[in-house]
N, C-alpha and C. Protein backbone atom coordinates (compact mmCIF):
# COMPACT_ATOMS: atom_id res chain seq x y z
N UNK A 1 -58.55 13.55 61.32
CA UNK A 1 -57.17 13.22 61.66
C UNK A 1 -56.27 14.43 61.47
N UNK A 2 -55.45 14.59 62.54
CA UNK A 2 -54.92 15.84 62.43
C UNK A 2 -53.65 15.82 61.64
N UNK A 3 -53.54 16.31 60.42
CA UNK A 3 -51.84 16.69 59.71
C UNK A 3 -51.23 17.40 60.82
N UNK A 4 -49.55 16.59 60.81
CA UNK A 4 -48.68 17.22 61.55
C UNK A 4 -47.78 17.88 60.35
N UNK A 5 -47.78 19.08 60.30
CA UNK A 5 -46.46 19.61 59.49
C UNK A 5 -45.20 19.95 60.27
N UNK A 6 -44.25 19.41 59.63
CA UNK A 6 -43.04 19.44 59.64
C UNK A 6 -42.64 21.54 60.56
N UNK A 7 -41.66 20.92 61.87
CA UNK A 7 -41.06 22.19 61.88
C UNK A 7 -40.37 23.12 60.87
N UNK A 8 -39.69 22.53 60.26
CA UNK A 8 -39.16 23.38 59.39
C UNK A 8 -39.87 24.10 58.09
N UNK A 9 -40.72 22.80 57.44
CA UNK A 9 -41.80 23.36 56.72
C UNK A 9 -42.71 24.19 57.09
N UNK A 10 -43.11 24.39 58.35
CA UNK A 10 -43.84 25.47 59.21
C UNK A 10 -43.25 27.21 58.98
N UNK A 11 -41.86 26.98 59.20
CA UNK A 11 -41.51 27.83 59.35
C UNK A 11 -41.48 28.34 57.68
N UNK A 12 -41.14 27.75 56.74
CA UNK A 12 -40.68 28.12 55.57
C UNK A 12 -42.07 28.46 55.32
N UNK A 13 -43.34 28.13 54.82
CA UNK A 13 -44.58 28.52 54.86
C UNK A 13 -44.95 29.82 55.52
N UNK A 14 -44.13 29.92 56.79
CA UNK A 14 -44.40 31.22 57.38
C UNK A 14 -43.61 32.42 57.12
N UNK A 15 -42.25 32.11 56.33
CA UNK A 15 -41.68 33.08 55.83
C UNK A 15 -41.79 33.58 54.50
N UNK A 16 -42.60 32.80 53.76
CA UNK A 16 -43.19 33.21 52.73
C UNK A 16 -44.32 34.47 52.62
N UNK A 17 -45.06 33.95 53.86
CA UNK A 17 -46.29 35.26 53.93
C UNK A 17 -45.22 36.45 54.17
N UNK A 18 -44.52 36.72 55.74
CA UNK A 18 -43.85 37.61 56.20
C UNK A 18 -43.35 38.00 54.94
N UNK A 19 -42.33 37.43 54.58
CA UNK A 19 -41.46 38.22 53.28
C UNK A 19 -42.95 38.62 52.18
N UNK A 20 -43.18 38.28 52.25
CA UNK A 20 -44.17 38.46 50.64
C UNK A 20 -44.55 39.83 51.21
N UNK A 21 -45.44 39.60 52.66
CA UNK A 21 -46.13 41.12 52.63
C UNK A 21 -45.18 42.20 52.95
N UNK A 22 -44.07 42.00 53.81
CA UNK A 22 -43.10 42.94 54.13
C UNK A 22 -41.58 43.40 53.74
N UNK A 23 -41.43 42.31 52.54
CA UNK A 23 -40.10 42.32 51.58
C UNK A 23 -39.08 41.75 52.93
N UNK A 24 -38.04 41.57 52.05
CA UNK A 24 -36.50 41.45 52.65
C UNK A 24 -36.08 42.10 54.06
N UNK A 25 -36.28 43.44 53.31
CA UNK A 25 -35.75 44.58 55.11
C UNK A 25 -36.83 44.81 56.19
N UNK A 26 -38.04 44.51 55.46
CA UNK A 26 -39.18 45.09 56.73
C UNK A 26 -39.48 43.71 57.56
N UNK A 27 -39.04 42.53 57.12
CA UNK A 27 -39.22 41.19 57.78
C UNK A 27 -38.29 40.83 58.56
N UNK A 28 -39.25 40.83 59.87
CA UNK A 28 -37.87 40.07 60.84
C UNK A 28 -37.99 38.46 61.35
N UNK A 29 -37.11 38.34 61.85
CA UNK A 29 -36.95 36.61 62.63
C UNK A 29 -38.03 36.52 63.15
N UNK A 30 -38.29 37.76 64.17
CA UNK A 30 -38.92 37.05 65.23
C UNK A 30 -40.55 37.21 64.71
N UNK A 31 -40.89 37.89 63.83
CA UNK A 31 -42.23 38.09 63.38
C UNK A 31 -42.68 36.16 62.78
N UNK A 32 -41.97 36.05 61.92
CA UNK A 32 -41.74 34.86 61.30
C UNK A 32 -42.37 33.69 61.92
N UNK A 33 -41.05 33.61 63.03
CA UNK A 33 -41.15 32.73 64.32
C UNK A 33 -42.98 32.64 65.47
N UNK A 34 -43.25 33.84 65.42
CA UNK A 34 -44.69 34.24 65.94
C UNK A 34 -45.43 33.33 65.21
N UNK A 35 -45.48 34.02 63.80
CA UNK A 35 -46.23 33.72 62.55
C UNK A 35 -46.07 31.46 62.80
N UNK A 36 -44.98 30.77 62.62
CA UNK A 36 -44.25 29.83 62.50
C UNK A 36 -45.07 28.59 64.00
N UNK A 37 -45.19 29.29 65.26
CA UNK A 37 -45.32 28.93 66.57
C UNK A 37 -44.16 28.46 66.84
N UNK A 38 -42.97 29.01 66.54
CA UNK A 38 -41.78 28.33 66.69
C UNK A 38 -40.98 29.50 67.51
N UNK A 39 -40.25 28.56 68.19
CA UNK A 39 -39.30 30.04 68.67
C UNK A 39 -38.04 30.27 67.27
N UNK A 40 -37.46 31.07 67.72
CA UNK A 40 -36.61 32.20 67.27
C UNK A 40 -34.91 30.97 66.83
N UNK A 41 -34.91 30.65 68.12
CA UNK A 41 -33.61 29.80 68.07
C UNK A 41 -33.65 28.43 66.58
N UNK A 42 -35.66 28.45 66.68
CA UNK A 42 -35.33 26.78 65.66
C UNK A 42 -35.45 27.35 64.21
N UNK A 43 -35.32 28.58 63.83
CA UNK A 43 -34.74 29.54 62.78
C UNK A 43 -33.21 29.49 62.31
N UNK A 44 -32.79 29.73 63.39
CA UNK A 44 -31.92 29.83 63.47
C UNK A 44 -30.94 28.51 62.95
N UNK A 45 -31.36 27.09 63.92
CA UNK A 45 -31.70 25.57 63.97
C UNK A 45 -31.51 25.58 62.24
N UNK A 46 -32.66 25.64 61.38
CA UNK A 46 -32.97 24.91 60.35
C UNK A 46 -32.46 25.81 59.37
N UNK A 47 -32.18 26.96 59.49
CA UNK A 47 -31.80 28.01 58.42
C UNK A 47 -30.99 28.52 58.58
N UNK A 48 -29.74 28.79 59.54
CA UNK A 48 -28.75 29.39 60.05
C UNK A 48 -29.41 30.71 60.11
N UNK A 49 -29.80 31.73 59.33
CA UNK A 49 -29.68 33.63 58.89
C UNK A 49 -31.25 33.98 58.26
N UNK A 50 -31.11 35.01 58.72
CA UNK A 50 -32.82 35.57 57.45
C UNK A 50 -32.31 35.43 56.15
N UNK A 51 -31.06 35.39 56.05
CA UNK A 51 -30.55 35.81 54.51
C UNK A 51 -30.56 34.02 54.01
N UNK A 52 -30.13 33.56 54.62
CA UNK A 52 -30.14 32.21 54.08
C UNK A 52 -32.22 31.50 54.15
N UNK A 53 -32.46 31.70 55.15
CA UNK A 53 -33.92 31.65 55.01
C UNK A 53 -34.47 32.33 54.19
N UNK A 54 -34.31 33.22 53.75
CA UNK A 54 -34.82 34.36 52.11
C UNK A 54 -34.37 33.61 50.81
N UNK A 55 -33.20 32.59 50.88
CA UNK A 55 -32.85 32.10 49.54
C UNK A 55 -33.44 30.76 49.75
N UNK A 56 -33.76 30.30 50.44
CA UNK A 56 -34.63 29.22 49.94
C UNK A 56 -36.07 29.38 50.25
N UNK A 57 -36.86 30.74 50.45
CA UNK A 57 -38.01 31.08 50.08
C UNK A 57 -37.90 31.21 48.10
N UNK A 58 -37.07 31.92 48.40
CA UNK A 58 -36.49 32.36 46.58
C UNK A 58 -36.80 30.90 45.91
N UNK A 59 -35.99 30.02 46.53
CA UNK A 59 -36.14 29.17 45.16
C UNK A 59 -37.13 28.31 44.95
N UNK A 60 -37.77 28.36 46.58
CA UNK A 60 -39.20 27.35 46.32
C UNK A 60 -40.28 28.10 45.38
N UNK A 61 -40.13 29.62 45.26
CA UNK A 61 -40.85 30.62 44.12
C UNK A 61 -40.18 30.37 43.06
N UNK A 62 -39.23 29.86 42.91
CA UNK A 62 -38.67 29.71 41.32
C UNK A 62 -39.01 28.19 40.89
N UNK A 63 -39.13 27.50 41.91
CA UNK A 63 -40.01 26.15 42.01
C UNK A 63 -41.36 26.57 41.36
N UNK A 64 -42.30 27.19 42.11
CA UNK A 64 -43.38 27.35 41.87
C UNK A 64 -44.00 27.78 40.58
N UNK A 65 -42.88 29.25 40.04
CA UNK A 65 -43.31 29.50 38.95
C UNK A 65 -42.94 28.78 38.09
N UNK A 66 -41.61 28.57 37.76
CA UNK A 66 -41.36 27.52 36.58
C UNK A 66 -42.19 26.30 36.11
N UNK A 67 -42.58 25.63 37.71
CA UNK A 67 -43.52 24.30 37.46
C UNK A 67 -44.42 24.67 36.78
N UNK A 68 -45.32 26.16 36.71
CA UNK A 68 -46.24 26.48 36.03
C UNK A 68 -46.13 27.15 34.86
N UNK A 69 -44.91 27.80 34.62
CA UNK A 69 -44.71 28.43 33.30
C UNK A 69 -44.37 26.85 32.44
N UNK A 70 -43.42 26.30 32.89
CA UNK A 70 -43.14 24.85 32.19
C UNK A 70 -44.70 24.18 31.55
N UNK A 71 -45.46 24.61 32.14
CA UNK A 71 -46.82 23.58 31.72
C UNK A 71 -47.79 24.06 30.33
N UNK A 72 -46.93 25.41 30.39
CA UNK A 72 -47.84 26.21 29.20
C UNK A 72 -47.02 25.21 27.65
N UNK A 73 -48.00 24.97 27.01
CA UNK A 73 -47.48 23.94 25.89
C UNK A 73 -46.74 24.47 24.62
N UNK A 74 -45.68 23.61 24.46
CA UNK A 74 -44.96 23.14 23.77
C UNK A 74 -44.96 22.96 22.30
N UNK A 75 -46.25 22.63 21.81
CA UNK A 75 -46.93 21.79 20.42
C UNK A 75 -47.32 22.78 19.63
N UNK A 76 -48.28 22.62 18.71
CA UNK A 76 -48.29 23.47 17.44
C UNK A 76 -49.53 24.59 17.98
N UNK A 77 -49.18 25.45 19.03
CA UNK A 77 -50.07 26.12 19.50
C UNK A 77 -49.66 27.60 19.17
N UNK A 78 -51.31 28.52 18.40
CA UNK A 78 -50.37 29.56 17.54
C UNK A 78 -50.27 30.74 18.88
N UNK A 79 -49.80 31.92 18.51
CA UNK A 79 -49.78 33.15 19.93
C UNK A 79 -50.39 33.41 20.76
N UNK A 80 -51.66 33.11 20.27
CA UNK A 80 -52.67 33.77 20.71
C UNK A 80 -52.97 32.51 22.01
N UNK A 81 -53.09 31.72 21.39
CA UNK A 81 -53.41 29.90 22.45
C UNK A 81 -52.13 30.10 24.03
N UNK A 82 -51.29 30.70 23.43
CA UNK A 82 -50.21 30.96 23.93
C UNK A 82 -50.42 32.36 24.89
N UNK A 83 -50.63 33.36 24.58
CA UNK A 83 -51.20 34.27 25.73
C UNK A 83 -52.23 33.78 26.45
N UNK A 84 -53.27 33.29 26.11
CA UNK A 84 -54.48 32.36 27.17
C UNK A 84 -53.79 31.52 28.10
N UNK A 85 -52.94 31.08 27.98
CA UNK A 85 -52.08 29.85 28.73
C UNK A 85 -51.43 30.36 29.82
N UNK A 86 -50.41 31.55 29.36
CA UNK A 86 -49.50 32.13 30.03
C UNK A 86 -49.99 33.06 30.90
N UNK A 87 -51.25 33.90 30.47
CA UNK A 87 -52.43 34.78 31.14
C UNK A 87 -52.86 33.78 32.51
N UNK A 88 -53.52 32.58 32.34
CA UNK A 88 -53.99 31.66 33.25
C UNK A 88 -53.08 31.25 34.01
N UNK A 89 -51.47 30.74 33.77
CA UNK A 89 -50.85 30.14 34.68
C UNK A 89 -50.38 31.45 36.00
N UNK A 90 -50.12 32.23 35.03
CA UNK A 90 -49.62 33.39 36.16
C UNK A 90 -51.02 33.68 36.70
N UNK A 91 -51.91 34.24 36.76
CA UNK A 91 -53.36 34.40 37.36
C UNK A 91 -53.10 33.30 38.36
N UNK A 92 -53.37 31.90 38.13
CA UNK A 92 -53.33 30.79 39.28
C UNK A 92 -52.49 30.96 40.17
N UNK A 93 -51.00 31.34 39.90
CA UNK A 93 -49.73 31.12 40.69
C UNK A 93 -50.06 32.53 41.70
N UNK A 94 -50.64 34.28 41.35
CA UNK A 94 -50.81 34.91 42.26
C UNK A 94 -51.77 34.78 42.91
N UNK A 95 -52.92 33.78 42.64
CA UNK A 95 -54.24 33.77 43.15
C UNK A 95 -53.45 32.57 44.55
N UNK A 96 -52.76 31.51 44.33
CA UNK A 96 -52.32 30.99 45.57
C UNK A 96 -51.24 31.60 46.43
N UNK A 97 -50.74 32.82 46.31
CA UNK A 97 -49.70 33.37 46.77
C UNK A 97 -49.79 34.78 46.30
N UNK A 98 -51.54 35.38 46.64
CA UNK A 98 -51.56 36.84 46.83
C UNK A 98 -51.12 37.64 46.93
N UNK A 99 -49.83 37.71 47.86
CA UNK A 99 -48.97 38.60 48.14
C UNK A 99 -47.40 38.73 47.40
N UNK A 100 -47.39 37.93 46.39
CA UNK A 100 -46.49 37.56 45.60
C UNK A 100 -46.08 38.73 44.24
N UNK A 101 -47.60 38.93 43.95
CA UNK A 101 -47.44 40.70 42.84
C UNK A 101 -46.32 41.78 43.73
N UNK A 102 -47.00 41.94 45.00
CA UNK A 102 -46.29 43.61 45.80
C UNK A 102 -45.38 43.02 45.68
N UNK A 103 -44.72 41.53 46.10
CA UNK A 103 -43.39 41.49 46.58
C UNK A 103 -42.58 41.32 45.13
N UNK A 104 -42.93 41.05 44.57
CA UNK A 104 -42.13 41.05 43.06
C UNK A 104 -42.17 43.01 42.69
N UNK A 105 -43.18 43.49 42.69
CA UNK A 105 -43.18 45.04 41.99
C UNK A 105 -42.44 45.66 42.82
N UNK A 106 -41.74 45.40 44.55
CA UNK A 106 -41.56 46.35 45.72
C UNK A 106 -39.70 45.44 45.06
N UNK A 107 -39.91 43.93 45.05
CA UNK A 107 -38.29 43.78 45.26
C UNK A 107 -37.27 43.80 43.95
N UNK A 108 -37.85 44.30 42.49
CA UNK A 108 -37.26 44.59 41.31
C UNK A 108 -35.99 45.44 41.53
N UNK A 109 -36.62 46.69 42.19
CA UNK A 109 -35.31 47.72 42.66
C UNK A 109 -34.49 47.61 43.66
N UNK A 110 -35.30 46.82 44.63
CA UNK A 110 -34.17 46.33 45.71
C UNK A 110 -33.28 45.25 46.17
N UNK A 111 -33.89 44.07 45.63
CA UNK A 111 -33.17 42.58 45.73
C UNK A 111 -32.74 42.20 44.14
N UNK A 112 -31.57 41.71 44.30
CA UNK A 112 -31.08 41.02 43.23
C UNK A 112 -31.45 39.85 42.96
N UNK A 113 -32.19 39.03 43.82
CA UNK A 113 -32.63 37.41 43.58
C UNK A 113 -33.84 38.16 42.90
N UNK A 114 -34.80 38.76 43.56
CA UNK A 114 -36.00 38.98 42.80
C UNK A 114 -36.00 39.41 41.55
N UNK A 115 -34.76 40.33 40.78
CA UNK A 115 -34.07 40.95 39.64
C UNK A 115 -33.66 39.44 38.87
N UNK A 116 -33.85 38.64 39.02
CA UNK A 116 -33.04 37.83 38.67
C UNK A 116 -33.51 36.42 38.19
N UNK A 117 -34.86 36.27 39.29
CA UNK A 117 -35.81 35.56 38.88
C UNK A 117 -36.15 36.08 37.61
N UNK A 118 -36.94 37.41 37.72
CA UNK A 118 -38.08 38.20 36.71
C UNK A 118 -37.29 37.71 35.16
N UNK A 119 -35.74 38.01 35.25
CA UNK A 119 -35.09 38.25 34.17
C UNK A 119 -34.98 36.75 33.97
N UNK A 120 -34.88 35.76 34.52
CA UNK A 120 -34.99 34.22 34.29
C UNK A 120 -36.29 33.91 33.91
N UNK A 121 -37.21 34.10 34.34
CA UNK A 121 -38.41 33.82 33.55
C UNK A 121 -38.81 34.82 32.67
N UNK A 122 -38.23 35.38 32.02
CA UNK A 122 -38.58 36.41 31.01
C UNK A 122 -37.98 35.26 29.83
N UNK A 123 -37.06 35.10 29.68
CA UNK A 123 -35.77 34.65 29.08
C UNK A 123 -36.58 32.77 28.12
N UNK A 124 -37.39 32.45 29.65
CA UNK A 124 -38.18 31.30 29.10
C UNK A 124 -39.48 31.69 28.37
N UNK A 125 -39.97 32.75 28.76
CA UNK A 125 -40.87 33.75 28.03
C UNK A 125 -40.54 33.44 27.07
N UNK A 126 -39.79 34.42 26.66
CA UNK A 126 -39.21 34.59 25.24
C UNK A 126 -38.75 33.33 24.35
N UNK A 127 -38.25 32.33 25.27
CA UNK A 127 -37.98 31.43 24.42
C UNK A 127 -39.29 30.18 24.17
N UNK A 128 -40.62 30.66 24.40
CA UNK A 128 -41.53 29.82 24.14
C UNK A 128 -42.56 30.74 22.90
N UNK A 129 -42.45 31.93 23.13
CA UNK A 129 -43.00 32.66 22.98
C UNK A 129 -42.44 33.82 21.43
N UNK A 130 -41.12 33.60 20.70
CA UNK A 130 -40.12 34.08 20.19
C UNK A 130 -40.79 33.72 18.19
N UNK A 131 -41.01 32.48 18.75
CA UNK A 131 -41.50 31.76 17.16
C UNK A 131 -42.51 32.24 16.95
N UNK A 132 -43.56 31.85 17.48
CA UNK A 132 -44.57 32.56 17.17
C UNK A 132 -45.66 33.92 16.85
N UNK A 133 -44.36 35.08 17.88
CA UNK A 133 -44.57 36.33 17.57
C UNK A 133 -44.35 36.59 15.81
N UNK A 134 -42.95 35.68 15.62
CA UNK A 134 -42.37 36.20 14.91
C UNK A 134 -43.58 35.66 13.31
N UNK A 135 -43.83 34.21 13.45
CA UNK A 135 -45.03 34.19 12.91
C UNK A 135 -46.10 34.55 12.49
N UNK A 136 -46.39 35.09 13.10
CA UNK A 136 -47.68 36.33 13.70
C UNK A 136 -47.40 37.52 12.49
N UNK A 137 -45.91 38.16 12.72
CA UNK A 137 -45.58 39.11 12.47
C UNK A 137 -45.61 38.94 10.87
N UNK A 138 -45.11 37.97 10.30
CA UNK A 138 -44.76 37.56 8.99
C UNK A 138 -46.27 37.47 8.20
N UNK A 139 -47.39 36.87 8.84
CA UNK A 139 -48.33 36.48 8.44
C UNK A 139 -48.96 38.16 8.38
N UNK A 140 -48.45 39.08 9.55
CA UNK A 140 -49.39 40.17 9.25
C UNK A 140 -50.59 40.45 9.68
N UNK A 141 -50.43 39.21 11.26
CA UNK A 141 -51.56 39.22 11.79
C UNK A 141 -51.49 40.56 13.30
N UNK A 142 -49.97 40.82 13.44
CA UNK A 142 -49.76 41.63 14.60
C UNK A 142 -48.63 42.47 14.34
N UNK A 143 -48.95 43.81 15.06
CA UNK A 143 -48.01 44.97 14.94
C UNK A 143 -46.47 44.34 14.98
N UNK A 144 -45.62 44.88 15.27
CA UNK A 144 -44.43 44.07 15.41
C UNK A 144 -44.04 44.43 17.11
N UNK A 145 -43.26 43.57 17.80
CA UNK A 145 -43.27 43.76 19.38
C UNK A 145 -42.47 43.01 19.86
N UNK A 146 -41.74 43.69 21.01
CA UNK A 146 -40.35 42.87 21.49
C UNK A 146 -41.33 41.89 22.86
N UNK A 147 -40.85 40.72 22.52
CA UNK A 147 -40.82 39.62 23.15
C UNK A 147 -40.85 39.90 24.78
N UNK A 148 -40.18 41.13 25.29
CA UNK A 148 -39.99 40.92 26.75
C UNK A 148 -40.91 42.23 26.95
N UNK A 149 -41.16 43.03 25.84
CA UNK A 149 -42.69 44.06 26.63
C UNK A 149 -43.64 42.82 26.78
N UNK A 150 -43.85 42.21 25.66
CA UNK A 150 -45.50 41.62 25.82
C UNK A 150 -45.26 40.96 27.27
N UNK A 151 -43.82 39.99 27.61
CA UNK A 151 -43.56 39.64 28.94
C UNK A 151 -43.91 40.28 30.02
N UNK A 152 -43.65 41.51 29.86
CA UNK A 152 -43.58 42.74 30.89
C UNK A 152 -45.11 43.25 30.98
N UNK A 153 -45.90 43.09 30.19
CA UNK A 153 -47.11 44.05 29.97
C UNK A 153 -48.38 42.22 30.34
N UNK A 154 -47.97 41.31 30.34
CA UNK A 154 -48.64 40.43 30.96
C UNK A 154 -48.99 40.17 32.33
N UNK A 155 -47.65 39.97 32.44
CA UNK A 155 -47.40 40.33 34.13
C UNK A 155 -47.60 41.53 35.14
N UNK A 156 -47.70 42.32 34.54
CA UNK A 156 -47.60 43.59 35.26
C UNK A 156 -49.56 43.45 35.16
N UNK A 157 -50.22 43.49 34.43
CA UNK A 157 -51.48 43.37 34.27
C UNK A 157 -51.92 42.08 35.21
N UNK A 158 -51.71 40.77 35.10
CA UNK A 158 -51.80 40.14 36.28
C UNK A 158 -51.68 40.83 37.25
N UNK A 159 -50.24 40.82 37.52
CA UNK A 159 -49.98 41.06 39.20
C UNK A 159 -51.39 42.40 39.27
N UNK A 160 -51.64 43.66 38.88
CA UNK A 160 -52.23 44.49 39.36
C UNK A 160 -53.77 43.84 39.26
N UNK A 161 -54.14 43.03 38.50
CA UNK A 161 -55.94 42.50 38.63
C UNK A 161 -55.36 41.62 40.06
N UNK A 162 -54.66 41.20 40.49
CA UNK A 162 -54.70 40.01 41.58
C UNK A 162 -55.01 40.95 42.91
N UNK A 163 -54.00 42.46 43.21
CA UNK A 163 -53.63 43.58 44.09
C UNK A 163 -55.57 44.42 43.61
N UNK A 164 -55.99 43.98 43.09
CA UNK A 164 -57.32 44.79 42.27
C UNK A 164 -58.66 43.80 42.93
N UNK A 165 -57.88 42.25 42.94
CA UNK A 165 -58.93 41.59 43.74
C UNK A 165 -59.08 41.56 45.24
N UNK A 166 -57.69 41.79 45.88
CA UNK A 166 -57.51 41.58 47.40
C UNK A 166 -58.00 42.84 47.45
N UNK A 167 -58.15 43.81 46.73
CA UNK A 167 -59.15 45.59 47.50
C UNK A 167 -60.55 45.38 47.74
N UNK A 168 -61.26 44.58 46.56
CA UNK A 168 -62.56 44.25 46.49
C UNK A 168 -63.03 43.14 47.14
N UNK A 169 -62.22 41.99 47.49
CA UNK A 169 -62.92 40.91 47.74
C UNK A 169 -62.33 40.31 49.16
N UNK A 170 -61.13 41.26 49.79
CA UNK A 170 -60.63 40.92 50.97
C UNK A 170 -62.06 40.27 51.60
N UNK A 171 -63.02 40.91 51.92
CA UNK A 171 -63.58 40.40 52.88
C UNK A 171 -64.91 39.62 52.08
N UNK A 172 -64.17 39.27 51.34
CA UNK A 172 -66.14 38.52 50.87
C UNK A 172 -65.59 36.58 50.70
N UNK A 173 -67.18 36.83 51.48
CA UNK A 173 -67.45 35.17 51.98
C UNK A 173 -68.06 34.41 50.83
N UNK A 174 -68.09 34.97 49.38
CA UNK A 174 -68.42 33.92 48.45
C UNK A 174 -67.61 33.67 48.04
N UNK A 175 -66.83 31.93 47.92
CA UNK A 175 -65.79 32.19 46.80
C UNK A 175 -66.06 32.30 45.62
N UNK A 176 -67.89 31.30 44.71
CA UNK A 176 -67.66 31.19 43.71
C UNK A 176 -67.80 32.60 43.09
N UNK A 177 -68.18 33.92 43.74
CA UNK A 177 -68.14 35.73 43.19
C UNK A 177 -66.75 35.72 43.24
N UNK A 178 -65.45 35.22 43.72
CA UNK A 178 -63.94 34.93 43.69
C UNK A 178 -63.66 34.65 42.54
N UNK A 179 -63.89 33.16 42.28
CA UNK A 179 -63.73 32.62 41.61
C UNK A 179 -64.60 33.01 39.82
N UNK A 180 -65.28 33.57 40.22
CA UNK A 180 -66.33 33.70 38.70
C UNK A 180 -65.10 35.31 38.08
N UNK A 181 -64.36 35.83 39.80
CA UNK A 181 -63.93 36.94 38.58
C UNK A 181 -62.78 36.88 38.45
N UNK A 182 -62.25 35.93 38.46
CA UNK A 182 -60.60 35.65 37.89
C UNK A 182 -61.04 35.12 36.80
N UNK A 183 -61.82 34.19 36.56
CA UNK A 183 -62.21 33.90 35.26
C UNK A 183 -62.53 35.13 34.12
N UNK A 184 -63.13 35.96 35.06
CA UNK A 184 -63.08 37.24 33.53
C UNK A 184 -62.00 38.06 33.65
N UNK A 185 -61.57 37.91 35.11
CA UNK A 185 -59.99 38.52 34.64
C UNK A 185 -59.07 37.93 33.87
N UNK A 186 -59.13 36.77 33.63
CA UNK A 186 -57.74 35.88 33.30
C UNK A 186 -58.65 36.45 31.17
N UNK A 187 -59.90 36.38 31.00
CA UNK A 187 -60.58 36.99 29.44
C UNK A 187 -60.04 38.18 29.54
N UNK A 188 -60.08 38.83 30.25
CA UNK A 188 -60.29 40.57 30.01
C UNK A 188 -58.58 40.63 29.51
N UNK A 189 -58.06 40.15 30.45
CA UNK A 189 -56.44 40.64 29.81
C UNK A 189 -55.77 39.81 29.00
N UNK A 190 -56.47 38.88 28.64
CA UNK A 190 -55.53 38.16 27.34
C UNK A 190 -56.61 38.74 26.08
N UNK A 191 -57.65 39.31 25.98
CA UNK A 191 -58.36 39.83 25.25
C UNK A 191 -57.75 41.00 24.98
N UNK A 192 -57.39 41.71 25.99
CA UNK A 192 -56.94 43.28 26.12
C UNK A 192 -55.62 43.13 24.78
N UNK A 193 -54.57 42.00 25.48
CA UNK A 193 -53.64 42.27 25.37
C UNK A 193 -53.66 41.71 23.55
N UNK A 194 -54.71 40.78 23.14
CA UNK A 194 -54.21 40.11 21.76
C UNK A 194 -55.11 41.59 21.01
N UNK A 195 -56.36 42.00 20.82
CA UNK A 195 -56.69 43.25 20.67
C UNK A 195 -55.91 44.95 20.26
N UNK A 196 -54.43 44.39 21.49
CA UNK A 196 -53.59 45.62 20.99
C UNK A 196 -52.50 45.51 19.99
N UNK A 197 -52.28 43.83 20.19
CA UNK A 197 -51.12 43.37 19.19
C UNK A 197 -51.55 43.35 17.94
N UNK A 198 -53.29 43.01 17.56
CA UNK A 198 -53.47 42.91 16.33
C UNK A 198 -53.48 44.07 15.67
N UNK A 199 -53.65 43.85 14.12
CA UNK A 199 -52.75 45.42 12.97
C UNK A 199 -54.54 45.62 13.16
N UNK A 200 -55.03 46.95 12.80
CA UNK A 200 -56.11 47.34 13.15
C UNK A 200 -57.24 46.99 12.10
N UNK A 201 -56.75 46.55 11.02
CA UNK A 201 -57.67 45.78 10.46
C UNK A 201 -58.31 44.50 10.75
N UNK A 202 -57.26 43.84 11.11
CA UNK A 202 -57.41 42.44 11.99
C UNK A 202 -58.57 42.78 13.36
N UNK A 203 -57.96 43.59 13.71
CA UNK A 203 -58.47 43.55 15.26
C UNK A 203 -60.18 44.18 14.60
N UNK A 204 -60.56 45.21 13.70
CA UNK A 204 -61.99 45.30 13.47
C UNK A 204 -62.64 43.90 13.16
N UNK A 205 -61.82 42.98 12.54
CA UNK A 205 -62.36 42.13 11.88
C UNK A 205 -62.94 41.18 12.75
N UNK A 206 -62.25 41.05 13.97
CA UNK A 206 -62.75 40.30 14.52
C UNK A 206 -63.85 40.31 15.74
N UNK A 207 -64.73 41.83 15.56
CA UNK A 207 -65.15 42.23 16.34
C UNK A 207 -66.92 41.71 16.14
């Protein structure tokens, strides 16, 4: 049975790829519209502007990530449970929206929505993530460290293993060789990253 999707949802789906792979200025209407099977005018129709069609790409990504940063838990879970979580949700969110790393690393310096997101989900970062460093720190289990590097040094490590998988695996027809290496990517960098936080006694100890 054939799904009919929605014109407009067509199009918004299709301006997600365009913008993702070609940012803000290198994306045009009519690529979109190609991309969409829609003409040009029902752009126009459902979104008035590229600029207004770019802000509600924006927020269905602020949809997307939040729904998944929101899911990382809440409860008596110590830092470390807490980088595994936050490691995995972001891994999932670029693994369905590949092109989502370049367009975040390309639109930091140039778009203010994308500046703006990063700094909005940093902010929930930090505020899930704030107690427990500080825990950590007291107990003497980790160097001491501002809340929005470890933010910054998570993500940036995601996004580049995701840009690290589309080099190697663009063309390969297995998923579960896909799938088997996000799984050691999503280990390798929450390993990497709890490894550098711990004080160096800790970190022999647990070797």
């Amino acid at each position: 049975m054939r799904v009919l999707v929605k014109k407009d949802e067509r199009i918004l789906d299709s301006a997600i790829v365009i913008f993702f792979q070609k940012g803000f200025a290198g994306a045009t209407l009519s690529e979109i519209a190609q991309h969409a099977n829609v003409s040009k005018s029902s752009i126009h129709y459902y979104y008035r502007s590229k600029e207004s069609l770019f802000k509600t790409v924006m927020d269905k990504i602020i949809d997307i990530i939040f729904e998944n940063v929101e899911a990382i838990s809440q409860g008596n879970t110590n830092l470390f449970d807490l980088i595994d979580e936050f490691v995995s949700q972001t891994l999932n969110v670029f693994t369905i929206h590949p092109h989502l790393p370049s367009f975040i690393l390309n639109g930091l310096n140039t778009n203010q929505q994308v500046s703006s997101i990063i700094s909005e989900l940093s902010e929930i970062f930090i505020s899930k993530f704030e107690k427990e460093i500080i825990l950590a720190e007291d107990k003497g289990l980790i160097n001491p460290i501002d809340p929005k590097y470890l933010f910054t040094s998570i993500l940036s490590l995601s996004a580049f293993s995701i840009i690290n998988n589309q080099f190697y695996y663009q063309d390969s027809q297995n998923q579960p060789d896909v799938d088997s290496n996000l799984e050691n990517q999503k280990y390798l960098i929450s390993s990497f990253i709890v490894h550098s936080l711990l004080k160096q006694e800790k970190s022999v100890s647990m070797l």
